[in-house]
N, C-alpha and C. Protein backbone atom coordinates (compact mmCIF):
# COMPACT_ATOMS: atom_id res chain seq x y z
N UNK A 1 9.22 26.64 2.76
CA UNK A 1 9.04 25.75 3.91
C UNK A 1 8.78 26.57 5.17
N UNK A 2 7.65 26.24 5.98
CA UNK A 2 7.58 26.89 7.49
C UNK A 2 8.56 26.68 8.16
N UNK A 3 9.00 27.91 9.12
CA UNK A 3 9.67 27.92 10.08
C UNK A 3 8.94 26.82 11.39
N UNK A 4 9.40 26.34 12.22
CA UNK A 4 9.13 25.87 13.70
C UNK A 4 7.84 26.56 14.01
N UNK A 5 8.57 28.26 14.03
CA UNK A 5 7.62 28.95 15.21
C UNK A 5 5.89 28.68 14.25
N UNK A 6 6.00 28.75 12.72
CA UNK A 6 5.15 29.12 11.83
C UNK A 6 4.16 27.57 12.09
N UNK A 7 4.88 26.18 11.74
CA UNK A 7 4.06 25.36 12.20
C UNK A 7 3.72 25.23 13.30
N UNK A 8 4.09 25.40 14.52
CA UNK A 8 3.46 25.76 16.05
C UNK A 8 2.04 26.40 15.86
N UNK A 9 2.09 27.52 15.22
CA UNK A 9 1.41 28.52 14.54
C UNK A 9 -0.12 27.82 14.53
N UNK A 10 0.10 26.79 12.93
CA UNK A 10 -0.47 26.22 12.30
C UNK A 10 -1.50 25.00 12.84
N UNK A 11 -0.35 24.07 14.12
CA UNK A 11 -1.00 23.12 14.50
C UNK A 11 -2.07 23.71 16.06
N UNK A 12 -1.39 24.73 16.25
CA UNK A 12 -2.58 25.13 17.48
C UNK A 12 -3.94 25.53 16.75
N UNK A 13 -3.99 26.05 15.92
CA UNK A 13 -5.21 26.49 14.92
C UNK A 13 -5.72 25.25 14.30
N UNK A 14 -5.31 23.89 14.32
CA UNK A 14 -6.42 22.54 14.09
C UNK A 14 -7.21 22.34 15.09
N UNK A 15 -8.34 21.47 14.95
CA UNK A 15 -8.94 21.06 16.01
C UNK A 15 -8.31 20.00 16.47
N UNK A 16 -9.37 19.23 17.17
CA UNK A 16 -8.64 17.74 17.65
C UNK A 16 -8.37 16.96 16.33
N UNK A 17 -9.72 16.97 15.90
CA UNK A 17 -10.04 15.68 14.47
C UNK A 17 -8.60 15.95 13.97
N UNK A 18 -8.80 16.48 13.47
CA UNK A 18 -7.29 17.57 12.60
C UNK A 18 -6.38 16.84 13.01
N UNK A 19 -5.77 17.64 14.77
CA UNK A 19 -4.54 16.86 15.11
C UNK A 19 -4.52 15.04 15.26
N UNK A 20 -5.65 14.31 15.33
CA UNK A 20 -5.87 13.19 15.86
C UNK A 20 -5.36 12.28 14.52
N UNK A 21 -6.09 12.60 13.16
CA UNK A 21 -5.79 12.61 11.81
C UNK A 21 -4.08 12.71 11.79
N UNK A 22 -4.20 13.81 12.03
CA UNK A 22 -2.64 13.65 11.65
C UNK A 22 -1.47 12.68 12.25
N UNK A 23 -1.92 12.12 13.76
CA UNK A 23 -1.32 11.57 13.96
C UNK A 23 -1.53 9.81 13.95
N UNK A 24 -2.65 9.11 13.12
CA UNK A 24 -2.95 8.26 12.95
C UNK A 24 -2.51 7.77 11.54
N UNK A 25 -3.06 8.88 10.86
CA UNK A 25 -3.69 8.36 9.25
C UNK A 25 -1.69 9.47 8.69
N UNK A 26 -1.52 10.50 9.17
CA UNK A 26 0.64 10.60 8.60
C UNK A 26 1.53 11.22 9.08
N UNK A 27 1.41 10.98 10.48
CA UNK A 27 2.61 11.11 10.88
C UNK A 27 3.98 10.26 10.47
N UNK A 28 3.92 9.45 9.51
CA UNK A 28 5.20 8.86 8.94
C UNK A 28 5.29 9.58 7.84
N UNK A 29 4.69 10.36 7.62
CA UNK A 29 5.65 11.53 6.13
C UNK A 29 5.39 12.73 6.50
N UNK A 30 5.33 13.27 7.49
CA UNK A 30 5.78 14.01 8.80
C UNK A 30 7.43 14.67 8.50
N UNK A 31 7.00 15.98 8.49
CA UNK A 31 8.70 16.36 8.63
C UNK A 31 9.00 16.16 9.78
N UNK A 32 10.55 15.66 9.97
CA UNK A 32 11.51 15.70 11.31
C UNK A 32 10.80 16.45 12.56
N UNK A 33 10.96 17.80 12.09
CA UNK A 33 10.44 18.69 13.20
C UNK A 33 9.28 18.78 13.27
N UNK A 34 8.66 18.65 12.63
CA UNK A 34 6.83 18.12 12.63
C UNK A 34 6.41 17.49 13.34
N UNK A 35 7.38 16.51 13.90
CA UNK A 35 6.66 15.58 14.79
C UNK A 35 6.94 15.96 16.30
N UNK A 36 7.85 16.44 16.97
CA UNK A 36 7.33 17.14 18.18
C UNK A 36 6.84 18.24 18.38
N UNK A 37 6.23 18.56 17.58
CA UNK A 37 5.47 19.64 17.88
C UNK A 37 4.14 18.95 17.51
N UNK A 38 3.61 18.15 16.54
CA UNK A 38 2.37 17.31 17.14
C UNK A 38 2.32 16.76 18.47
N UNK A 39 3.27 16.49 18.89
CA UNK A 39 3.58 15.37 20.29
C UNK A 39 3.18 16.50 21.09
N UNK A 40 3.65 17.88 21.03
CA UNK A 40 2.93 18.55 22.02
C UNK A 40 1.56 19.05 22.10
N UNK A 41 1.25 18.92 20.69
CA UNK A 41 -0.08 19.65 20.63
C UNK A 41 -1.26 18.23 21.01
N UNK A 42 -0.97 16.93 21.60
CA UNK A 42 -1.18 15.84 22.13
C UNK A 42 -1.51 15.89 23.52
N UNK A 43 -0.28 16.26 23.79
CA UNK A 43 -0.08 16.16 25.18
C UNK A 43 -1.05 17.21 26.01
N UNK A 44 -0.75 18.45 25.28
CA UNK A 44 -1.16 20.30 25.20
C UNK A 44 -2.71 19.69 25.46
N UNK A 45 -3.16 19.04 24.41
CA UNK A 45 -5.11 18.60 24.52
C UNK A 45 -5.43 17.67 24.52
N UNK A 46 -4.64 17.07 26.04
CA UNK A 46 -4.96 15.80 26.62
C UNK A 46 -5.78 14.56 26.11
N UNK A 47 -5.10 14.92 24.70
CA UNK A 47 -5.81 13.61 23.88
C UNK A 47 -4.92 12.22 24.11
N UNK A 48 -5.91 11.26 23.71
CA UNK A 48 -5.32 10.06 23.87
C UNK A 48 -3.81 9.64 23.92
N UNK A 49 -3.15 9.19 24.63
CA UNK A 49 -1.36 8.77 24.89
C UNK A 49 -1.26 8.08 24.10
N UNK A 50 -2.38 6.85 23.47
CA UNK A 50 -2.12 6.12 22.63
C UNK A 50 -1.47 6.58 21.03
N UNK A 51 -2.01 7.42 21.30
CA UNK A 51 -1.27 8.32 19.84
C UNK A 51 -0.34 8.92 19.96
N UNK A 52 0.59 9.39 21.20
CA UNK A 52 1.71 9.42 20.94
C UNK A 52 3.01 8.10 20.83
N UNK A 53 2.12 6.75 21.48
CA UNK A 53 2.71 5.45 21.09
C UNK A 53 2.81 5.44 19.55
N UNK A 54 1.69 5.54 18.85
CA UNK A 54 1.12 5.09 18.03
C UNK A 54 2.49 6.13 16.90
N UNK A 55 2.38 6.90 17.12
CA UNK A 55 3.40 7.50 16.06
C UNK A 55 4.78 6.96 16.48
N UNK A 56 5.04 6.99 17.09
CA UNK A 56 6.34 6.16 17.51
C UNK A 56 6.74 5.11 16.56
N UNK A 57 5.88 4.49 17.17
CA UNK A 57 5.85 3.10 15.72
C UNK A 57 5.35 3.39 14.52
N UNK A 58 4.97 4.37 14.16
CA UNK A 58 5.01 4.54 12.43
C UNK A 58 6.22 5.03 12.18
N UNK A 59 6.97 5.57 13.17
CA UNK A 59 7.94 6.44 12.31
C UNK A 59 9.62 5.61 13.22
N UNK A 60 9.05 4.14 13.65
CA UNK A 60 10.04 3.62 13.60
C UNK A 60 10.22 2.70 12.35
N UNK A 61 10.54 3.11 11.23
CA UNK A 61 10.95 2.56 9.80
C UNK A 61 11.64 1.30 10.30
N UNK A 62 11.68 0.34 9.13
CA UNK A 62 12.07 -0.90 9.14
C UNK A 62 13.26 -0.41 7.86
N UNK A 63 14.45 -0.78 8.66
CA UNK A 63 16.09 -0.40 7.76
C UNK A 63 17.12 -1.77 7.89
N UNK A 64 17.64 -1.67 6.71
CA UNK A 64 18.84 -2.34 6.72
C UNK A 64 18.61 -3.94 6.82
N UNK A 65 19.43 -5.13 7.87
CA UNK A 65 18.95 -6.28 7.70
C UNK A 65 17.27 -6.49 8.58
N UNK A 66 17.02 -5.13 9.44
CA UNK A 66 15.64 -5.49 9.75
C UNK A 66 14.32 -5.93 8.58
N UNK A 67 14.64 -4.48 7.72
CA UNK A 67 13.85 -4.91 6.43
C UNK A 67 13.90 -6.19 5.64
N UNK A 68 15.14 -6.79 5.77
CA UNK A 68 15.39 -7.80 4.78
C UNK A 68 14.74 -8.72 5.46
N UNK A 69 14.80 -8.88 6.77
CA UNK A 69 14.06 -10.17 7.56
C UNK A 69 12.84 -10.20 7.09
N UNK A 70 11.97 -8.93 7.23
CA UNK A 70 10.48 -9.17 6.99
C UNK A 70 10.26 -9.34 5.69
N UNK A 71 11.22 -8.58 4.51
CA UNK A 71 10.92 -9.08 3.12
C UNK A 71 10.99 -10.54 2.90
N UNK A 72 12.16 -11.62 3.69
CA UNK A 72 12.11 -12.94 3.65
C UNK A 72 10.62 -14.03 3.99
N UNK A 73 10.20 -12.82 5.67
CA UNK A 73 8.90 -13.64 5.75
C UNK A 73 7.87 -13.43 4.81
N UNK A 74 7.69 -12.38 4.24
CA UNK A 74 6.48 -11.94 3.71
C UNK A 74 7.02 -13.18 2.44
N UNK A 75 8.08 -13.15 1.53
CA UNK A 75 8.04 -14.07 0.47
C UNK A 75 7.69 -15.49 0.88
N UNK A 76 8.08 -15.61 2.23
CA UNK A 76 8.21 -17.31 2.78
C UNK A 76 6.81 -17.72 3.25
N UNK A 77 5.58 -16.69 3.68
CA UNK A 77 4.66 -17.14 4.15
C UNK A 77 3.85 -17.52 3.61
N UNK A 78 2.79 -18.04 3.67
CA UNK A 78 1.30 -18.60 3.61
C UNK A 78 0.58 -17.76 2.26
N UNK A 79 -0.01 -18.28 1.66
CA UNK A 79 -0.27 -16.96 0.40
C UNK A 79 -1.97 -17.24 1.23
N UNK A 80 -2.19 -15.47 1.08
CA UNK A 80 -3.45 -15.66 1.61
C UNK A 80 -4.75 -15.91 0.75
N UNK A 81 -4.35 -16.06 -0.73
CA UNK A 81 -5.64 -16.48 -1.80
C UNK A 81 -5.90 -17.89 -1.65
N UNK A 82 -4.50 -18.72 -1.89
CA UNK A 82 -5.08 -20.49 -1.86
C UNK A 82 -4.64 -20.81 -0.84
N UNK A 83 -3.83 -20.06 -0.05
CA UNK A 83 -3.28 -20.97 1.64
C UNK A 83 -2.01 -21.49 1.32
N UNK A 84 -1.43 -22.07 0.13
CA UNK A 84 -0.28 -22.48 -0.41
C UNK A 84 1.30 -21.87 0.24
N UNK A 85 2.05 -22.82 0.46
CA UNK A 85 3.58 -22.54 0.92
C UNK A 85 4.32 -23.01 0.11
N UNK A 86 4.19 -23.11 -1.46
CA UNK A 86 4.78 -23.91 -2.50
C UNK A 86 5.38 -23.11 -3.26
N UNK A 87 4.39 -22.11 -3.28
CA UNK A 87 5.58 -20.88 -4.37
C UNK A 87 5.31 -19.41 -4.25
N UNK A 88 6.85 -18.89 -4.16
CA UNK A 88 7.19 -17.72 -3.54
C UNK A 88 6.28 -16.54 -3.48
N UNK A 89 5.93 -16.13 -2.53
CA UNK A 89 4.79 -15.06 -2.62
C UNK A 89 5.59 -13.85 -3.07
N UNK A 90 4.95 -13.26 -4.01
CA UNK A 90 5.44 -11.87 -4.90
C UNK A 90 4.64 -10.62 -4.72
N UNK A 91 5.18 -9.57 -4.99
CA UNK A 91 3.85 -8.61 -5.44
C UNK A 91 3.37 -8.39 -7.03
N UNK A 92 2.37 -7.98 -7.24
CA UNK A 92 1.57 -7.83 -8.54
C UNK A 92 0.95 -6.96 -8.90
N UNK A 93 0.94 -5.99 -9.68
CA UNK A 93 0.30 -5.17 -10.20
C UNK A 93 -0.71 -5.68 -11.51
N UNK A 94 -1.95 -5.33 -10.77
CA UNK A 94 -3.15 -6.20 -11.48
C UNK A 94 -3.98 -5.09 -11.99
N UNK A 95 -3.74 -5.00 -13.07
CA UNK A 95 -5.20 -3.86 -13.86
C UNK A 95 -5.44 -4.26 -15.33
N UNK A 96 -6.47 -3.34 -15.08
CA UNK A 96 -7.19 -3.89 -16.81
C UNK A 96 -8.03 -2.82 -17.47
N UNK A 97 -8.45 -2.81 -18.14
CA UNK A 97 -9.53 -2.13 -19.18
C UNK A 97 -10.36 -2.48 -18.93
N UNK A 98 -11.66 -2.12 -18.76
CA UNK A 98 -13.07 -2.45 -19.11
C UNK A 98 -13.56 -1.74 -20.07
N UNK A 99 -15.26 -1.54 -19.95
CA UNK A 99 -16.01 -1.53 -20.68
C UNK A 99 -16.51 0.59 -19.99
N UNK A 100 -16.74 1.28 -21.54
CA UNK A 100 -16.82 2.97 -20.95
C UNK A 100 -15.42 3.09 -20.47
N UNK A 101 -14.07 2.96 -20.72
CA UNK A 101 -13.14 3.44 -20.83
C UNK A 101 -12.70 3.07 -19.37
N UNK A 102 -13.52 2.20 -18.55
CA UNK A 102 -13.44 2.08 -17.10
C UNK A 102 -11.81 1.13 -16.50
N UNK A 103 -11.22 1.89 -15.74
CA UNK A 103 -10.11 0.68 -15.24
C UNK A 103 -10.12 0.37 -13.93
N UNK A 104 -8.99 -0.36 -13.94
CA UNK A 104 -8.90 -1.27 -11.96
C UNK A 104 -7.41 -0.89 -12.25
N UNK A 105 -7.28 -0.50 -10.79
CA UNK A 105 -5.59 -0.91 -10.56
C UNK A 105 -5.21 -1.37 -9.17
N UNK A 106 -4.94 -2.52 -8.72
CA UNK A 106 -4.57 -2.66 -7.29
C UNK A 106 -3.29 -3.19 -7.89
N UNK A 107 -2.38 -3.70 -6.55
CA UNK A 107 -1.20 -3.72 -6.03
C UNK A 107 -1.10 -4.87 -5.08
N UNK A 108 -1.13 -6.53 -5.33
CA UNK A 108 -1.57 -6.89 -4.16
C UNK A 108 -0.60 -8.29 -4.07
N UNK A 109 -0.59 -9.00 -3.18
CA UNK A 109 0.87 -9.96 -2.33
C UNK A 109 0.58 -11.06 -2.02
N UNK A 110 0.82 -12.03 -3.33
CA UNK A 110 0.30 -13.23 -3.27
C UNK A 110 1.64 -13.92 -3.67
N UNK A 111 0.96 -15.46 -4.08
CA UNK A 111 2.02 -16.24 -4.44
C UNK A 111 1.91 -16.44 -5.94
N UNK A 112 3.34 -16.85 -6.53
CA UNK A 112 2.98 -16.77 -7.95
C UNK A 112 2.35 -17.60 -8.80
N UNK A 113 1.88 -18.68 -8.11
CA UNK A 113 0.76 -18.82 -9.35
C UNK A 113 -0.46 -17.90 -9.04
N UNK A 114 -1.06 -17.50 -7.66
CA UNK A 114 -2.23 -16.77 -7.66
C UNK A 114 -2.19 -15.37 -8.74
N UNK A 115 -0.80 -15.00 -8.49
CA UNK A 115 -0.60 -13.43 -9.60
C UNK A 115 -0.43 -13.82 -10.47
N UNK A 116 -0.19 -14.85 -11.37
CA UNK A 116 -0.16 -14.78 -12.96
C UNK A 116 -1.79 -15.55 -12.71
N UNK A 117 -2.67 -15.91 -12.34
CA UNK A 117 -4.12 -16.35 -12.38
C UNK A 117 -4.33 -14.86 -12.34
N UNK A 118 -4.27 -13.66 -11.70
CA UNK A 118 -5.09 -12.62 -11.25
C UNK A 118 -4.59 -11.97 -12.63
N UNK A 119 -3.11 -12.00 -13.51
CA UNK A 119 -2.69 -11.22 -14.18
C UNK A 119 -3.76 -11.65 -15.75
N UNK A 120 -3.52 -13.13 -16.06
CA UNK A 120 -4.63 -13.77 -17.17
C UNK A 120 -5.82 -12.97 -17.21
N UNK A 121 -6.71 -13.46 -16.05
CA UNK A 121 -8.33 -12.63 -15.72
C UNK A 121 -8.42 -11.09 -16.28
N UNK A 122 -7.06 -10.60 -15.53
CA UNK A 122 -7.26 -8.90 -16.09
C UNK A 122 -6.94 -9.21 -17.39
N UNK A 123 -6.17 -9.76 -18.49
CA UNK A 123 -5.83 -9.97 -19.60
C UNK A 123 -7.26 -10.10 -20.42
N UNK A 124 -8.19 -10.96 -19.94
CA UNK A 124 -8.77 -11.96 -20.61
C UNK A 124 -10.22 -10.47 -20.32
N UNK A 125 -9.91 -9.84 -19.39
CA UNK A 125 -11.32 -8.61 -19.55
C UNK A 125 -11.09 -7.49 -20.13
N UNK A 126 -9.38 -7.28 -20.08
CA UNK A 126 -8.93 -5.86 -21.22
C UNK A 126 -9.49 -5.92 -22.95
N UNK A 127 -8.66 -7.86 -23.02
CA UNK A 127 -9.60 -8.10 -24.45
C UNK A 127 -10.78 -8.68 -25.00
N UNK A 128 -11.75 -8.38 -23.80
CA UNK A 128 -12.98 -8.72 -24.27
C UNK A 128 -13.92 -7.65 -23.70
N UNK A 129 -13.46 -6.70 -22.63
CA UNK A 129 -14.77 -5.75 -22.41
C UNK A 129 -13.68 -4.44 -22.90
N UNK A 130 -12.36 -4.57 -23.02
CA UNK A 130 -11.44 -3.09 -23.16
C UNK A 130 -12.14 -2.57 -24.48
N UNK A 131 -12.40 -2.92 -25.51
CA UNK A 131 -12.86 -2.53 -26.66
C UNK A 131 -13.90 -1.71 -26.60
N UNK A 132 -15.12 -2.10 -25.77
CA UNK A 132 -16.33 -1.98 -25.62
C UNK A 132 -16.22 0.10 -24.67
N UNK A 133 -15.89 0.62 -25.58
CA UNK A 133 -15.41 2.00 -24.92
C UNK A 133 -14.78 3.23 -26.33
N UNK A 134 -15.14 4.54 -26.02
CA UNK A 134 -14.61 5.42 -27.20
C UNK A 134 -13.50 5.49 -27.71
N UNK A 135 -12.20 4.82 -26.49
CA UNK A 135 -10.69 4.61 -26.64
C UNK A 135 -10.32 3.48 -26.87
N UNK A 136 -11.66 2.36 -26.74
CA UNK A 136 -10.71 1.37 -26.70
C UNK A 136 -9.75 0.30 -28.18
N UNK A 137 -10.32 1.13 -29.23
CA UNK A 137 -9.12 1.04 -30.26
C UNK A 137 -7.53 1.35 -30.40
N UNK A 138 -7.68 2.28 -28.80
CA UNK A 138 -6.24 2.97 -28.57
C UNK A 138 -5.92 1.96 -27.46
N UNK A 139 -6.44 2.12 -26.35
CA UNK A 139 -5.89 2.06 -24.79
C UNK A 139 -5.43 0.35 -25.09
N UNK A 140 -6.86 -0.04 -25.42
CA UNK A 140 -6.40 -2.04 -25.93
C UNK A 140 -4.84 -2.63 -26.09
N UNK A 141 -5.12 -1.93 -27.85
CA UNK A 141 -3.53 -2.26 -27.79
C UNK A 141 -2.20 -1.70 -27.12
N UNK A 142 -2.49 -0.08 -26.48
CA UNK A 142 -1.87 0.12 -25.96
C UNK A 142 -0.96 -0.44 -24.35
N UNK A 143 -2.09 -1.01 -23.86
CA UNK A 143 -2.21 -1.76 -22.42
C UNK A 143 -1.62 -3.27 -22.87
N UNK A 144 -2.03 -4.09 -24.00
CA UNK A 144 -0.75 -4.98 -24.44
C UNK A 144 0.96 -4.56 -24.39
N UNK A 145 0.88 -3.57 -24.91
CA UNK A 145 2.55 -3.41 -25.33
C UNK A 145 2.60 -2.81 -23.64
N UNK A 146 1.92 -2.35 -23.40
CA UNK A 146 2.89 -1.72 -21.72
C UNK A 146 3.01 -2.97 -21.00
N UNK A 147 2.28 -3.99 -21.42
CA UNK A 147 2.27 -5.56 -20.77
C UNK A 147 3.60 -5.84 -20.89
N UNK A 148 3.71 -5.81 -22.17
CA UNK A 148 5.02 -6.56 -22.73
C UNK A 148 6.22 -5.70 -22.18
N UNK A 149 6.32 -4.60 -22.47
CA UNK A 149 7.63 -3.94 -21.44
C UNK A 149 7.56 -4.05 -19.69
N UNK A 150 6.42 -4.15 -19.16
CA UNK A 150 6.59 -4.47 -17.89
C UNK A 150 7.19 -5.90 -17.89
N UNK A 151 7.01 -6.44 -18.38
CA UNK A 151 7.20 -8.13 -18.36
C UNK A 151 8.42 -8.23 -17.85
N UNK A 152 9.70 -6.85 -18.48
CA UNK A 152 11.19 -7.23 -18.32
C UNK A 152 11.37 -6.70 -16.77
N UNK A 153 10.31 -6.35 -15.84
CA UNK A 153 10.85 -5.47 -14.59
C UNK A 153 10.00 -6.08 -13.34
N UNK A 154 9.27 -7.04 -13.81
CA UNK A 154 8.42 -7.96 -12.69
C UNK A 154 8.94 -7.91 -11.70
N UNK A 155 10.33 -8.52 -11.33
CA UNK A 155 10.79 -8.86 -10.19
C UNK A 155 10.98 -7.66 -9.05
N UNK A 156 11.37 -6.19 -10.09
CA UNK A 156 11.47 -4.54 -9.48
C UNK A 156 10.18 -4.19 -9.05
N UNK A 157 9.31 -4.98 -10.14
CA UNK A 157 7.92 -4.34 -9.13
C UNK A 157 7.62 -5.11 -8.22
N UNK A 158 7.98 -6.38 -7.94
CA UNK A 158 7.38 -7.17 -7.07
C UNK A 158 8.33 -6.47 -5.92
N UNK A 159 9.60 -6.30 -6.01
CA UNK A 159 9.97 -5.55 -4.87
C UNK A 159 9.53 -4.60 -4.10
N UNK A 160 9.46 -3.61 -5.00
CA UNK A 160 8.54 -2.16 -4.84
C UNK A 160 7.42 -2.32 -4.04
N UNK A 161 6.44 -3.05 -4.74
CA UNK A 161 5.57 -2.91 -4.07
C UNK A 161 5.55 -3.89 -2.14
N UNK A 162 6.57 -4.56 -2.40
CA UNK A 162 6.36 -5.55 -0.66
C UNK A 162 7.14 -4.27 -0.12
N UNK A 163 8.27 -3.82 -0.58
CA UNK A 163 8.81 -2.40 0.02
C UNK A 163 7.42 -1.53 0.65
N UNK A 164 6.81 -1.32 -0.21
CA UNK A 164 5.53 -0.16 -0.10
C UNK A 164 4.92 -0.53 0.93
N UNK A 165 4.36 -1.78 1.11
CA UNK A 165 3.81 -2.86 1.83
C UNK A 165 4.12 -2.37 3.42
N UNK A 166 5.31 -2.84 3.40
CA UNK A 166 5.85 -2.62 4.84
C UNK A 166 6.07 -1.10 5.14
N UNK A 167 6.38 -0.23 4.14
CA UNK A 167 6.39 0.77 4.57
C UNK A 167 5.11 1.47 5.26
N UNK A 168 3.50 1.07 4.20
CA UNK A 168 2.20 1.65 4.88
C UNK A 168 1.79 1.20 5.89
N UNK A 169 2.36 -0.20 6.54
CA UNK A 169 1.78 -0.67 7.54
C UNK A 169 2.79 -0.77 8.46
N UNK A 170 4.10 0.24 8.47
CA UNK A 170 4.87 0.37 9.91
C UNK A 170 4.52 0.11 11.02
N UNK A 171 3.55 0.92 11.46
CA UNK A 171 3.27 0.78 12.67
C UNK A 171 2.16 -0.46 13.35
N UNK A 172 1.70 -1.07 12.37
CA UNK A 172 0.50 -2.17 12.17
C UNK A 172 1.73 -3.25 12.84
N UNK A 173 2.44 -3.51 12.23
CA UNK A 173 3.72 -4.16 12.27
C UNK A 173 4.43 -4.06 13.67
N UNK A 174 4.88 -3.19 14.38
CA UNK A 174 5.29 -3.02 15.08
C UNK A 174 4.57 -3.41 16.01
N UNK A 175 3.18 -2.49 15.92
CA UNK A 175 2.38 -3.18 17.10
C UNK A 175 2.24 -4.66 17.53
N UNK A 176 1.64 -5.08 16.39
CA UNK A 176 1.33 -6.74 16.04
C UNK A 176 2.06 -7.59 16.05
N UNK A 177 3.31 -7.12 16.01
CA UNK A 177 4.31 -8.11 15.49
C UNK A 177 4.56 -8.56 14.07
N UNK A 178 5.59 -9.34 13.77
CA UNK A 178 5.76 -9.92 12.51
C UNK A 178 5.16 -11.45 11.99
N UNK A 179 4.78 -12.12 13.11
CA UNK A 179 3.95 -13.12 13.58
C UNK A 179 2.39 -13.11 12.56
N UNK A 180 2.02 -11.73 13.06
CA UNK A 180 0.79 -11.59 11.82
C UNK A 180 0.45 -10.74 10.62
N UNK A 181 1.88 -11.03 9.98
CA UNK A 181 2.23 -9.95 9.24
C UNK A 181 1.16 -10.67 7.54
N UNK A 182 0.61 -12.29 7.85
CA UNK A 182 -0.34 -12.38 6.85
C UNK A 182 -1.53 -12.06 6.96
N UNK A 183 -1.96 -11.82 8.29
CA UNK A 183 -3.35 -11.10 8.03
C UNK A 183 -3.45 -9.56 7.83
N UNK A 184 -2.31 -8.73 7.81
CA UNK A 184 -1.76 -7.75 6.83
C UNK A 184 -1.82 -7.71 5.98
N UNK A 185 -1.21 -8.45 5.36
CA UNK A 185 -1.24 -8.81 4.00
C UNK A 185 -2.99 -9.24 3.17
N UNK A 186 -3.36 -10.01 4.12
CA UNK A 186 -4.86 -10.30 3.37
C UNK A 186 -5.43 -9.11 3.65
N UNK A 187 -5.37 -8.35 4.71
CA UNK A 187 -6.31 -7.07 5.03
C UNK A 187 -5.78 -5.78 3.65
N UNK A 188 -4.58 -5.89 3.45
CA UNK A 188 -4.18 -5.23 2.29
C UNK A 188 -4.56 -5.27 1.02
N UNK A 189 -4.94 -6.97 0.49
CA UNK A 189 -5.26 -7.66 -0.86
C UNK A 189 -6.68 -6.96 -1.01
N UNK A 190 -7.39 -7.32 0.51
CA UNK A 190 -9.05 -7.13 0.20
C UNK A 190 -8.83 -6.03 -0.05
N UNK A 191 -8.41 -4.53 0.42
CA UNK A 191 -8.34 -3.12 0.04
C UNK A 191 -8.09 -2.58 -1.25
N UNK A 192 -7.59 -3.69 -1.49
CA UNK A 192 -6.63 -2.92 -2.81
C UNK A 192 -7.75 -3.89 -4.43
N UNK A 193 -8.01 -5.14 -3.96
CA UNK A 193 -8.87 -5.44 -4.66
C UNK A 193 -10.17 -4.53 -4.89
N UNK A 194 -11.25 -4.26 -3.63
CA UNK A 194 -12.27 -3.63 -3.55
C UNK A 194 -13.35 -4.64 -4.43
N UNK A 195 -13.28 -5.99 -4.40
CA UNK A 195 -14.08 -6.80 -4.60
C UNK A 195 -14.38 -6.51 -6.55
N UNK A 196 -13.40 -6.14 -7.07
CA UNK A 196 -12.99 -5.92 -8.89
C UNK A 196 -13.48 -4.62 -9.12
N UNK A 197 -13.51 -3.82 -7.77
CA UNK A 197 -14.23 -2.06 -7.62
C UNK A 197 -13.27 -1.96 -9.31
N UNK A 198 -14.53 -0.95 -10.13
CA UNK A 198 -13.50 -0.30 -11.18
C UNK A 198 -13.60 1.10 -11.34
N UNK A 199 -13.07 1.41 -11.73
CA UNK A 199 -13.08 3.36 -11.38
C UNK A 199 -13.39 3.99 -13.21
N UNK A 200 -13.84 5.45 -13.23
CA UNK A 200 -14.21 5.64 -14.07
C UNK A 200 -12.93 6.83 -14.46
């Protein structure tokens, strides 16, 4: 691990982009002492103040009954696929098999009928394009049975991931308030969807 003096060192030798990056896109996984010494190298090259706001609120974490409040709204609000306030919005881990060994994996915060609709679809393309691939005599059935053991931990992942949720968008949050914490949420779904993007 660097000493103080060693990252001092380090962050005078970035450029702006560099330091500007760092303090937008992670200063929340930022060591302790990491972060005033970006704050100076800010101040040091009279870059924007907004970014020393701006880390502020990423790396004011949401703890204890604060977190629990926003985990309540995020389950209690508006699902942003059908608009529905009828049933509890969850998180979901949605992937599948395709076709050339190709998969999807997003992570995304709906209500539960929209995630068991999104969970079917990926079901219904693992066993009809998953085959269509050099593995897919393996991965097929394999991606069933990991179905079936996830099945017993739904509720841990649905946690996990609204945990995750609030954790990547700290400072989105803070800024914005909790007020628009669903167009968060939809700005999150579209990302993580990528319109059925599948990766190779």
């Amino acid at each position: 691990m660097l000493t103080k003096e060693e990252l001092e060192a380090v962050y005078k030798k970035f450029d702006d982009d560099k330091i500007v990056k760092l303090a937008m896109d992670e200063s929340k996984s930022l060591r302790e002492d990491a972060v005033p010494i970006l704050e100076q190298e800010i101040i040091r090259r009279n870059l924007d103040d907004k970014l020393l706001e701006w880390i502020k609120w990423e790396r004011n974490f949401f703890k204890g009954a604060e977190l629990e409040s926003i985990k309540a709204v995020i389950k209690n609000s508006q699902c942003t696929e059908c608009g529905g306030k009828d049933s509890e919005i969850k998180g979901f881990n949605i992937h599948y098999y395709s076709m050339f060994d190709s998969t999807f994996d997003a992570n995304i915060i709906v209500c539960e009928r929209c995630g068991k609709r999104a969970r079917k679809k990926s079901y219904i393309k693992t066993a009809t394009l998953g085959w269509i691939s050099f593995y897919g005599i393996i991965s097929v059935p394999l991606y069933f049975i990991g179905e079936i053991i996830a099945s017993f931990s739904r509720e841990n992942t649905s946690k996990e991931i609204i945990e995750s949720f609030i954790f990547e968008n700290t400072g989105l949050i803070r800024e914005y308030g909790i007020e628009n914490i669903r167009d968060l949420i939809y700005n999150s779904n579209l990302v993580q969807m990528k319109s059925d993007e599948i990766t190779e």
